[in-house]
C-alpha atoms as a PDB file:
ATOM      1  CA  UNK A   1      34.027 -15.514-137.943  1.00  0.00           C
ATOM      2  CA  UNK A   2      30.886 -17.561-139.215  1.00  0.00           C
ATOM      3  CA  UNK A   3      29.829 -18.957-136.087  1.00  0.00           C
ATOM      4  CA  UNK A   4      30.191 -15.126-134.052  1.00  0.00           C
ATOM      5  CA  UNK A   5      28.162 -13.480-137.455  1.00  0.00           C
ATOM      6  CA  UNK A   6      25.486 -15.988-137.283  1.00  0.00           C
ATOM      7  CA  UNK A   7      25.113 -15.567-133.400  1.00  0.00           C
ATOM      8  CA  UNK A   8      24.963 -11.778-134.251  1.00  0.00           C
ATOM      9  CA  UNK A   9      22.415 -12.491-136.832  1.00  0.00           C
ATOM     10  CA  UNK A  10      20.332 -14.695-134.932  1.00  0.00           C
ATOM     11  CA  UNK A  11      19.905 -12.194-132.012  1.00  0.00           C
ATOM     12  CA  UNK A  12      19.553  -8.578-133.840  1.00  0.00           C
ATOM     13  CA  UNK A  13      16.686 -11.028-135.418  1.00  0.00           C
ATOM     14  CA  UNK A  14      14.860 -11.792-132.023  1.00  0.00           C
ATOM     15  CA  UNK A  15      15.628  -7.684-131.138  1.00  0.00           C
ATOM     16  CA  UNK A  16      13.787  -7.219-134.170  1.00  0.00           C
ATOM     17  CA  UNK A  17      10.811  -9.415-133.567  1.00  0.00           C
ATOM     18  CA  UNK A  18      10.714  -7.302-129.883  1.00  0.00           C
ATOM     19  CA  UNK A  19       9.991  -4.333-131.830  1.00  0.00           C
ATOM     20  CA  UNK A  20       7.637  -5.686-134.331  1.00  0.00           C
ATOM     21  CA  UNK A  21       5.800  -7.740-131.367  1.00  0.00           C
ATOM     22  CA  UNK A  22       6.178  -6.218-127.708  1.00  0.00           C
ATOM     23  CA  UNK A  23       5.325  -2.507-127.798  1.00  0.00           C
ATOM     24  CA  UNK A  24       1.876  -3.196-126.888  1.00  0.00           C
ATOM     25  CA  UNK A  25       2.530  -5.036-124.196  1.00  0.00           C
ATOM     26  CA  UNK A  26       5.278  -2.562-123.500  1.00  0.00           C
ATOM     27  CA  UNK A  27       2.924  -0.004-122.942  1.00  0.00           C
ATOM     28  CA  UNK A  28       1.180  -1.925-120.958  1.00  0.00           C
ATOM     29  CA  UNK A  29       3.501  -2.410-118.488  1.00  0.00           C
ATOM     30  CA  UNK A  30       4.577   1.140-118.592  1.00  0.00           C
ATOM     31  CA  UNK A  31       1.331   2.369-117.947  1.00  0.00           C
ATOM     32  CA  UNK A  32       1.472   0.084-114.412  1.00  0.00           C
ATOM     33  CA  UNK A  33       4.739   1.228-113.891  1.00  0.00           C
ATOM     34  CA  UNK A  34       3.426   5.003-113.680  1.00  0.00           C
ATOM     35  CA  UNK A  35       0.530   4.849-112.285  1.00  0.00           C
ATOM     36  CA  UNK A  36       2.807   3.255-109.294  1.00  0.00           C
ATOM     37  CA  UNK A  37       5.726   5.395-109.017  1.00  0.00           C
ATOM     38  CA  UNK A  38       3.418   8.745-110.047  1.00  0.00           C
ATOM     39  CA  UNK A  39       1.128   7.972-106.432  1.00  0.00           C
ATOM     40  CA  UNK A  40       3.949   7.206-104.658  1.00  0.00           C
ATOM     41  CA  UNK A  41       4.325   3.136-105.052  1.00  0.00           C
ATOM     42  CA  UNK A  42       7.685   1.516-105.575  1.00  0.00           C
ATOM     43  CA  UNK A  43       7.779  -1.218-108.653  1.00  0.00           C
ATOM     44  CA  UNK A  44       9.575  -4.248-107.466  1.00  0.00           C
ATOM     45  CA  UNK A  45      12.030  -6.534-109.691  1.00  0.00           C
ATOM     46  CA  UNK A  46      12.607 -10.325-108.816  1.00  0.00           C
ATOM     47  CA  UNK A  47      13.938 -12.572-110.753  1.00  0.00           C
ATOM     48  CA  UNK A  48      16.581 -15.196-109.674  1.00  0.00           C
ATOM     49  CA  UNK A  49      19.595 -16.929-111.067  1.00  0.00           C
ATOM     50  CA  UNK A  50      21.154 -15.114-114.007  1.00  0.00           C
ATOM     51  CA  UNK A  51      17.527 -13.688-113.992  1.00  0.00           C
ATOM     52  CA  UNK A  52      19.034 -10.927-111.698  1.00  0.00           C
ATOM     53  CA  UNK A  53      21.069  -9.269-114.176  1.00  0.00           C
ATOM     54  CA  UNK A  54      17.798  -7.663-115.368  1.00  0.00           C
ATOM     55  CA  UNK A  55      16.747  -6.245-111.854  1.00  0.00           C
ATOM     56  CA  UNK A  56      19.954  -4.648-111.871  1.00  0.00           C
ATOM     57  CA  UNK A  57      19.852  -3.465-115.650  1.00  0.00           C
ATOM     58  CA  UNK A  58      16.409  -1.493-114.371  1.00  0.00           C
ATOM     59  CA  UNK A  59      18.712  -0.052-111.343  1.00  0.00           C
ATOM     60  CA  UNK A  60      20.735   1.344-109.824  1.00  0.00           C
ATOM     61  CA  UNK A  61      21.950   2.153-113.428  1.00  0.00           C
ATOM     62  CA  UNK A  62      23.195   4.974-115.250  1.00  0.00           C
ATOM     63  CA  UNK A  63      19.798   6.558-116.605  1.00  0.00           C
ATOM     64  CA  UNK A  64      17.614   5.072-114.175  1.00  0.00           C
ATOM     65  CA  UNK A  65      15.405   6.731-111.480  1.00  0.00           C
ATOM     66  CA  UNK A  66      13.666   6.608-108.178  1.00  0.00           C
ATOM     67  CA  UNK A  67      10.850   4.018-108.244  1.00  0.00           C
ATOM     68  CA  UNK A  68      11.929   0.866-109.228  1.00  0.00           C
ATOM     69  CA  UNK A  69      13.975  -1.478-106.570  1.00  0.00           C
ATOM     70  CA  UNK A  70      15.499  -4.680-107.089  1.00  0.00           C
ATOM     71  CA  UNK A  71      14.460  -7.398-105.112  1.00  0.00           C
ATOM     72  CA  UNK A  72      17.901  -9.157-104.921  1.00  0.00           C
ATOM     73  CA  UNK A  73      17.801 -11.985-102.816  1.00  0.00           C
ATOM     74  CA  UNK A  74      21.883 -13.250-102.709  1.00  0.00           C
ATOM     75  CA  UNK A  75      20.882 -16.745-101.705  1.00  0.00           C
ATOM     76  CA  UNK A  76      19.238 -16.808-105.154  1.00  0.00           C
ATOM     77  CA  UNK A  77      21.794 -15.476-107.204  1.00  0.00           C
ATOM     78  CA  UNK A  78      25.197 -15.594-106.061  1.00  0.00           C
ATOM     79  CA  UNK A  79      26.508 -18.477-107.821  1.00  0.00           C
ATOM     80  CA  UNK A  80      29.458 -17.513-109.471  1.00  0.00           C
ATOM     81  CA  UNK A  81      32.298 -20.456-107.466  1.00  0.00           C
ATOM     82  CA  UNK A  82      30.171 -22.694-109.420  1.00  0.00           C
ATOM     83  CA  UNK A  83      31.147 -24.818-106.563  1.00  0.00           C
ATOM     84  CA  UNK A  84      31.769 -24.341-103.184  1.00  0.00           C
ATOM     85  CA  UNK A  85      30.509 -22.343-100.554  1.00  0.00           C
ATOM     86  CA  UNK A  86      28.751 -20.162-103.154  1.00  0.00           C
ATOM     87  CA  UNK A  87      28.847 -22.711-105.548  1.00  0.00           C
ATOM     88  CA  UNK A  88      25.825 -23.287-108.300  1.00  0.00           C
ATOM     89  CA  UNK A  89      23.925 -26.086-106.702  1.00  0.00           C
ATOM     90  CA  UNK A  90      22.393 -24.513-103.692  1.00  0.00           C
ATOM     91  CA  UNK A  91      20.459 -21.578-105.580  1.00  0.00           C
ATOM     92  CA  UNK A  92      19.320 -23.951-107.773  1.00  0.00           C
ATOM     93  CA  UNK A  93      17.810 -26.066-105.123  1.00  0.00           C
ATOM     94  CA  UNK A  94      16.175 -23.182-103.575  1.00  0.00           C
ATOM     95  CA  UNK A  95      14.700 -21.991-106.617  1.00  0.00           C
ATOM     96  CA  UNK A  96      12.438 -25.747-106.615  1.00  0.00           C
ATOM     97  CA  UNK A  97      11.297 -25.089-102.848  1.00  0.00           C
ATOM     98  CA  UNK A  98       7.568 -23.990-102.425  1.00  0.00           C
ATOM     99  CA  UNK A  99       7.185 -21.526 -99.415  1.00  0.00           C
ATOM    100  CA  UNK A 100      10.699 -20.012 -99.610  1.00  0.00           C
ATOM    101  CA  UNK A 101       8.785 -17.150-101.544  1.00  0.00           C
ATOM    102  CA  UNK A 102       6.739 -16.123 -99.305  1.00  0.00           C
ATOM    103  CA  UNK A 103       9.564 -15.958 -96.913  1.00  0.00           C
ATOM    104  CA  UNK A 104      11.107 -13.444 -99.014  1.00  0.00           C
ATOM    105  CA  UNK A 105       7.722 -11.408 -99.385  1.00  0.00           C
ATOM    106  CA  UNK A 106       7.535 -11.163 -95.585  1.00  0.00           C
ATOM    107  CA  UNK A 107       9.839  -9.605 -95.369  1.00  0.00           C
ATOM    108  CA  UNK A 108       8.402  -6.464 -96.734  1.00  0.00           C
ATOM    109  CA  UNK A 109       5.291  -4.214 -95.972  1.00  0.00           C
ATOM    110  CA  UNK A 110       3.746  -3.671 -99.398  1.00  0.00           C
ATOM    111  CA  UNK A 111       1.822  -0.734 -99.866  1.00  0.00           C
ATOM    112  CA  UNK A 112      -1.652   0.087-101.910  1.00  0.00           C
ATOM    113  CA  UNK A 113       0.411   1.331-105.284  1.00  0.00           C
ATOM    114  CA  UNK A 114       3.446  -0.770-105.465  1.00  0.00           C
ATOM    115  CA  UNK A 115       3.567  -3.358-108.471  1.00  0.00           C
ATOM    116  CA  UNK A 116       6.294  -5.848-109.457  1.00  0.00           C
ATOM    117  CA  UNK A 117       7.983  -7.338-112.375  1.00  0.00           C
ATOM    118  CA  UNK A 118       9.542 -11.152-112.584  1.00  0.00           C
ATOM    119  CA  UNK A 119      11.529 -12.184-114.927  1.00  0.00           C
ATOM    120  CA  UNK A 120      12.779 -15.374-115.396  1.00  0.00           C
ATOM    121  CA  UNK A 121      12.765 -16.557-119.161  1.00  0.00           C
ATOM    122  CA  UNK A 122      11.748 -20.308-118.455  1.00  0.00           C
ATOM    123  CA  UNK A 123       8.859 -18.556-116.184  1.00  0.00           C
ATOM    124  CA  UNK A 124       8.098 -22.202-114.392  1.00  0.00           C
ATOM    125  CA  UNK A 125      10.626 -22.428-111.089  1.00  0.00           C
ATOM    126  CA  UNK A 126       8.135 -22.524-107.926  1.00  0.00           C
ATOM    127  CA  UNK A 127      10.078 -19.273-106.955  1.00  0.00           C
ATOM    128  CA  UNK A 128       9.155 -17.881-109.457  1.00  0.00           C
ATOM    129  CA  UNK A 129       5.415 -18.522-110.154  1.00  0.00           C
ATOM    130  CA  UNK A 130       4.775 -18.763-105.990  1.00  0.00           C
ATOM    131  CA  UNK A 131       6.116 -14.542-106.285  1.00  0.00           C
ATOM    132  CA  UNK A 132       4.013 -13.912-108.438  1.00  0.00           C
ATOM    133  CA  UNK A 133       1.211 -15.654-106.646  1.00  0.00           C
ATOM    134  CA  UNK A 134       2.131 -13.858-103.967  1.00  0.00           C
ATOM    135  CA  UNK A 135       2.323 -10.966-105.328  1.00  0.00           C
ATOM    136  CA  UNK A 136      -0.949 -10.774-106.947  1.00  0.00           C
ATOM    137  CA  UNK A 137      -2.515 -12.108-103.028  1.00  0.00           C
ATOM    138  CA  UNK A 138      -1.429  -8.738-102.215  1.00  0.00           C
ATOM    139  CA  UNK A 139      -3.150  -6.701-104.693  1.00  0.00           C
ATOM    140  CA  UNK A 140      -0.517  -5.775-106.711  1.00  0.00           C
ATOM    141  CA  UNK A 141      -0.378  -6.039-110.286  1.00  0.00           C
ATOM    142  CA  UNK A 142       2.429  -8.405-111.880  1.00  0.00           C
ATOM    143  CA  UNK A 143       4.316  -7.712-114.828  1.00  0.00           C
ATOM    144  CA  UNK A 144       5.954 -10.938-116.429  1.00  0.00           C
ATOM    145  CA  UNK A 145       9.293 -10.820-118.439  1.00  0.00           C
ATOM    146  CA  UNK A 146       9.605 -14.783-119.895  1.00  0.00           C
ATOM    147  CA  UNK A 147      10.156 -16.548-123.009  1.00  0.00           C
ATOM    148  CA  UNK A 148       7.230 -17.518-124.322  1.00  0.00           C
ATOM    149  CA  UNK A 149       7.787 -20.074-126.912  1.00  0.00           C
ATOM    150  CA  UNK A 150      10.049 -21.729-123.749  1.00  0.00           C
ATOM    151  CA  UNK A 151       7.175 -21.013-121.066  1.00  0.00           C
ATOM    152  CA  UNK A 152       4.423 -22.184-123.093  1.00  0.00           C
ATOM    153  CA  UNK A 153       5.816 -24.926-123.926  1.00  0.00           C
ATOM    154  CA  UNK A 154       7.528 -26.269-120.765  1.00  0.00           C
ATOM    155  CA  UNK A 155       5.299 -28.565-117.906  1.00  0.00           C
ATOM    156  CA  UNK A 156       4.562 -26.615-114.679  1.00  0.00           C
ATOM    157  CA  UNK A 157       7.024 -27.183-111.933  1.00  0.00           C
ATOM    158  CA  UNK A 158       5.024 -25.270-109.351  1.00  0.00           C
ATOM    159  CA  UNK A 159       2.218 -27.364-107.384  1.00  0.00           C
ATOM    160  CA  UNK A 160      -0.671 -24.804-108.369  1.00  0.00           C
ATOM    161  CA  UNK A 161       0.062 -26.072-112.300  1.00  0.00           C
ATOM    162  CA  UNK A 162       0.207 -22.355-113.048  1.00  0.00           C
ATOM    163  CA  UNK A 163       3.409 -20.508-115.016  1.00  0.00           C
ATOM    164  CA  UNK A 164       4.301 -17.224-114.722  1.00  0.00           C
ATOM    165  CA  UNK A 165       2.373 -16.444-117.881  1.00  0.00           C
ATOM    166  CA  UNK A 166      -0.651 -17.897-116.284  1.00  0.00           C
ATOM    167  CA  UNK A 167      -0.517 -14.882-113.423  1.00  0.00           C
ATOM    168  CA  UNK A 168       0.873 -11.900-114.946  1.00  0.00           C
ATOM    169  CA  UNK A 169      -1.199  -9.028-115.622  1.00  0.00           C
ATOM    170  CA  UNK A 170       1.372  -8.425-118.599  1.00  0.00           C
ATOM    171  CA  UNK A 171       3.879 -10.471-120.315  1.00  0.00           C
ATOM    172  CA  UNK A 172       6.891  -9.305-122.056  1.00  0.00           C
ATOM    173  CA  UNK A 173       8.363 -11.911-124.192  1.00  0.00           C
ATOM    174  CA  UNK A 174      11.765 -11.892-124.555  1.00  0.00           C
ATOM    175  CA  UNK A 175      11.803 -14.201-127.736  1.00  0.00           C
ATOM    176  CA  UNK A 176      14.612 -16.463-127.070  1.00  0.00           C
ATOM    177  CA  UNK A 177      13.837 -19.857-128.463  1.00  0.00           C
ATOM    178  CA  UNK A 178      13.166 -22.995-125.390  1.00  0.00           C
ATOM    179  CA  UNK A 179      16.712 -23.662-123.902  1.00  0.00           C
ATOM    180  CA  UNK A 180      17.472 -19.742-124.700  1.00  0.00           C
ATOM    181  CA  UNK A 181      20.783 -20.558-126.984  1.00  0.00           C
ATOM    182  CA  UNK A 182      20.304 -20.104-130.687  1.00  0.00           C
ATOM    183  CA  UNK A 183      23.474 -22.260-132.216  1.00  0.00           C
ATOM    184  CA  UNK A 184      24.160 -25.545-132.611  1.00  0.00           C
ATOM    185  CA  UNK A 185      27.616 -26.474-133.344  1.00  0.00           C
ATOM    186  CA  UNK A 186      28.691 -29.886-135.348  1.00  0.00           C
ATOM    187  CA  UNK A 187      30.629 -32.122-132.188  1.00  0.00           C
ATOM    188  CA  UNK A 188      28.318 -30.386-129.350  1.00  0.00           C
ATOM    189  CA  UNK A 189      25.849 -31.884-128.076  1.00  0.00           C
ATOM    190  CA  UNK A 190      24.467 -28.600-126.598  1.00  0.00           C
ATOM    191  CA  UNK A 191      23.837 -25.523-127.901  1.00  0.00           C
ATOM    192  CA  UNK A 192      25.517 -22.531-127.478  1.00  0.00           C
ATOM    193  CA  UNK A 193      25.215 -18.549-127.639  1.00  0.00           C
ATOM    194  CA  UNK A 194      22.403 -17.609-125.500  1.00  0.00           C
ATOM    195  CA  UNK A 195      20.250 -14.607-126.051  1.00  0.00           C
ATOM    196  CA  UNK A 196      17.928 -13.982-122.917  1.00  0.00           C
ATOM    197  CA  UNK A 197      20.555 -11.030-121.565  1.00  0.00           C
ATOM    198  CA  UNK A 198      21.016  -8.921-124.835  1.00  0.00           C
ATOM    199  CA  UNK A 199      16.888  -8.956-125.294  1.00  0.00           C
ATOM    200  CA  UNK A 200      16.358  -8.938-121.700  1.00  0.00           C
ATOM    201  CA  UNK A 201      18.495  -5.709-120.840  1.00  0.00           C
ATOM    202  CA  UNK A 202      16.715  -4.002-124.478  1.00  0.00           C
ATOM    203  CA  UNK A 203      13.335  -5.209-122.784  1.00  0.00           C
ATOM    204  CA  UNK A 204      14.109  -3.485-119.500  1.00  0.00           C
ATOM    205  CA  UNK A 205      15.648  -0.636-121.235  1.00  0.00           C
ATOM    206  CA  UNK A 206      12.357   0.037-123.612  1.00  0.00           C
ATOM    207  CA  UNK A 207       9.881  -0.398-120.505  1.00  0.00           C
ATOM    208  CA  UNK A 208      12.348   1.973-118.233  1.00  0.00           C
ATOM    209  CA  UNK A 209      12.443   4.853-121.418  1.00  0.00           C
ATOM    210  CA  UNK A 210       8.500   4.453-121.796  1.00  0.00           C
ATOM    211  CA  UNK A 211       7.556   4.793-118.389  1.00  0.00           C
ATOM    212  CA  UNK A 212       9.988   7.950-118.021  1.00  0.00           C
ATOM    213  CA  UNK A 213       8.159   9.558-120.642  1.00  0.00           C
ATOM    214  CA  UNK A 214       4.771   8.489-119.351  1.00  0.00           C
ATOM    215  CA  UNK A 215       6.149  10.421-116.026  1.00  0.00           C
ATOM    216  CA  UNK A 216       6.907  13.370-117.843  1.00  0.00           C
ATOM    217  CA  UNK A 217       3.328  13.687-119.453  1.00  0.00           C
ATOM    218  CA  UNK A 218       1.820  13.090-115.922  1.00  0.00           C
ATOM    219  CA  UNK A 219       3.827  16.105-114.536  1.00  0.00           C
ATOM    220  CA  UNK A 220       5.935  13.854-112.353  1.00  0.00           C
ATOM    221  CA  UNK A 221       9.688  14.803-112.918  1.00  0.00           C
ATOM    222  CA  UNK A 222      11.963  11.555-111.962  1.00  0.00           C
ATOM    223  CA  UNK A 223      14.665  11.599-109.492  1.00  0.00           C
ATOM    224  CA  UNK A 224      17.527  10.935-111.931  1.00  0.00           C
ATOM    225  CA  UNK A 225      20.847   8.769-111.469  1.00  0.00           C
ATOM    226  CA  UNK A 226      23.149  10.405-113.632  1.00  0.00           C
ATOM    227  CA  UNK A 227      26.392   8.997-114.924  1.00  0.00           C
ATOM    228  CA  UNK A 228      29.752   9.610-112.834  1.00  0.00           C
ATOM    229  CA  UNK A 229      31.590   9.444-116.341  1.00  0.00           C
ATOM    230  CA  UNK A 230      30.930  13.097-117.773  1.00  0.00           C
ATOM    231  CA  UNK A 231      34.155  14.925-118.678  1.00  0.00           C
ATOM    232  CA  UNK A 232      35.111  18.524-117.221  1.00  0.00           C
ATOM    233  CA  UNK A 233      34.690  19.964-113.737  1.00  0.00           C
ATOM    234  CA  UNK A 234      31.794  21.723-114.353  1.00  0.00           C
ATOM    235  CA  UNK A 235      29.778  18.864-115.173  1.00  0.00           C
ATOM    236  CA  UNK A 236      30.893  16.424-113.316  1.00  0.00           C
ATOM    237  CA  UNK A 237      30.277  18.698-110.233  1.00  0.00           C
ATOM    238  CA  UNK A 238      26.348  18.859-111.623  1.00  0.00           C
ATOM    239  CA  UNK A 239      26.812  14.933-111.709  1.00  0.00           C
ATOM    240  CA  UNK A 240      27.960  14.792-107.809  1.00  0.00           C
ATOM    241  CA  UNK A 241      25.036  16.765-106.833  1.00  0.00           C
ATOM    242  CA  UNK A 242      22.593  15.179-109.124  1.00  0.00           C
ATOM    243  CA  UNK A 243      23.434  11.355-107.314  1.00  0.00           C
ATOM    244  CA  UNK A 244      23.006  13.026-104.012  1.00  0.00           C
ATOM    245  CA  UNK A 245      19.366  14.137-104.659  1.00  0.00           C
ATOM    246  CA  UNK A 246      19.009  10.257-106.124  1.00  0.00           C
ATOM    247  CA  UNK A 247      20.029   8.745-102.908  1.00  0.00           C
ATOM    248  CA  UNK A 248      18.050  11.202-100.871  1.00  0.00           C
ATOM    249  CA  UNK A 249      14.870  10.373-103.340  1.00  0.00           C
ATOM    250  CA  UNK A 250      15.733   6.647-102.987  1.00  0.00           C
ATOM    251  CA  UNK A 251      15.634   6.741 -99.507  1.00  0.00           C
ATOM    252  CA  UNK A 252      12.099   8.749 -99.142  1.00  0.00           C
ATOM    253  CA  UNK A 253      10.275   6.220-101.800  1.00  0.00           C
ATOM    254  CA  UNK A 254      11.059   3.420 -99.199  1.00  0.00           C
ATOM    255  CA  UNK A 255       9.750   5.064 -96.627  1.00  0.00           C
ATOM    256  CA  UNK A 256       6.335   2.689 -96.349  1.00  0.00           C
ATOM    257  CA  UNK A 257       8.666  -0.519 -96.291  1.00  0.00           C
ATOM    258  CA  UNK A 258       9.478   0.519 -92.964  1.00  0.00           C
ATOM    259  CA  UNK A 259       6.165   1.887 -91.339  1.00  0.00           C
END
């Protein structure tokens, strides 16, 4: 079990250097995050690819709240065939085409206190750095969730010769090394064991904890989405009602979308 302690070992390290590193920037970003969903704004997620996983981390989770929404475009990030139909080449593609961004954006009628987060741990597709662009033409500020030993050192791939680190208001650095896996293995020519989902999702997780609390001190309860798993009637009865004031509360905070 070398190879599965070292991977361990290599990634509670980069979980570490998160909480030695990020919780200014965590702040940060929490602080944006209330000061939108306290005055009524919505904080959008994007982030394509495998990138997704974190949009959906943020919500609709177990512990999350109304406020943030994921910005999940399927063309993006259903890849799983591999080939086929829904196969890995065409997202891929799309994720190189400038303009198909600004397609996506719209789409939707931003209002004066919404904010958004990308994440994408390379942080130098065009869709990536031309919604953030877009983003920040709007007013809004940008919170960036990237690699930034990987960002900083990769070329632009985006026209403008910006990265995402380039536009963000804040970045959160995930820490995972360029290429994102932290072993290499004698007879593979690539490495394996990557690390951007286990410090992504504790990323998310932090930033989703802190801005709850700032919340709290602001006066502003949050509309909670509580787990379906409790044991006994009683609670799980508190549980049923609970997720039906989350969908109502959902539904209200995307009331400007639609205007």
């Amino acid at each position: 079990m070398n190879t599965a302690t070292n991977y361990f070992d290599k990634t509670t390290a980069l979980l570490q250097n998160i909480r030695d590193t990020q919780l200014p920037h965590i702040q940060k970003a929490a602080e944006i995050c209330a000061n939108s969903i306290s005055t009524g704004g919505l904080v959008f997620l994007f982030g394509s690819g495998h990138s997704r996983m974190m949009c959906e981390e943020m919500t609709p989770r177990q512990g999350c709240y109304v406020g943030f929404y994921p910005m999940v475009h399927l063309a993006l990030s259903i890849h799983s065939d591999i080939i086929g139909a829904n196969g890995l080449r065409m997202p891929l593609h799309l994720e190189k085409f400038e303009g198909y961004a600004e397609e996506i954006l719209k789409s939707y009628k931003f209002g004066p206190n919404d904010a958004f987060i990308i994440i994408s741990t390379s942080g130098i597709r065009p869709i990536i750095v031309e919604m953030a662009l877009g983003a920040k033409e709007r007013g809004l500020p940008v919170i960036g969730m990237c690699s930034m030993p990987h960002c900083s050192e990769a070329k632009p791939a985006h026209s403008s010769g910006k990265k995402l680190i380039d536009i963000a208001d804040v970045v959160l650095d995930n820490q995972c090394p360029p290429g994102d896996c932290v072993l290499e293995l004698d007879g593979l020519e690539w490495s394996v064991g990557p690390t951007s989902t286990v410090t992504g999702a504790m990323l998310i997780n932090m930033l989703r904890c802190e801005t709850a609390s700032l919340l709290l001190a602001r006066g502003h309860k949050p509309e909670m989405l509580p787990s379906h798993q409790f044991v006994g009637t009683a609670t799980a009865h508190a549980a049923e009602e609970q997720l039906e004031r989350f969908y109502e509360g959902y539904r209200k905070s995307l009331a400007h979308l639609f205007q």
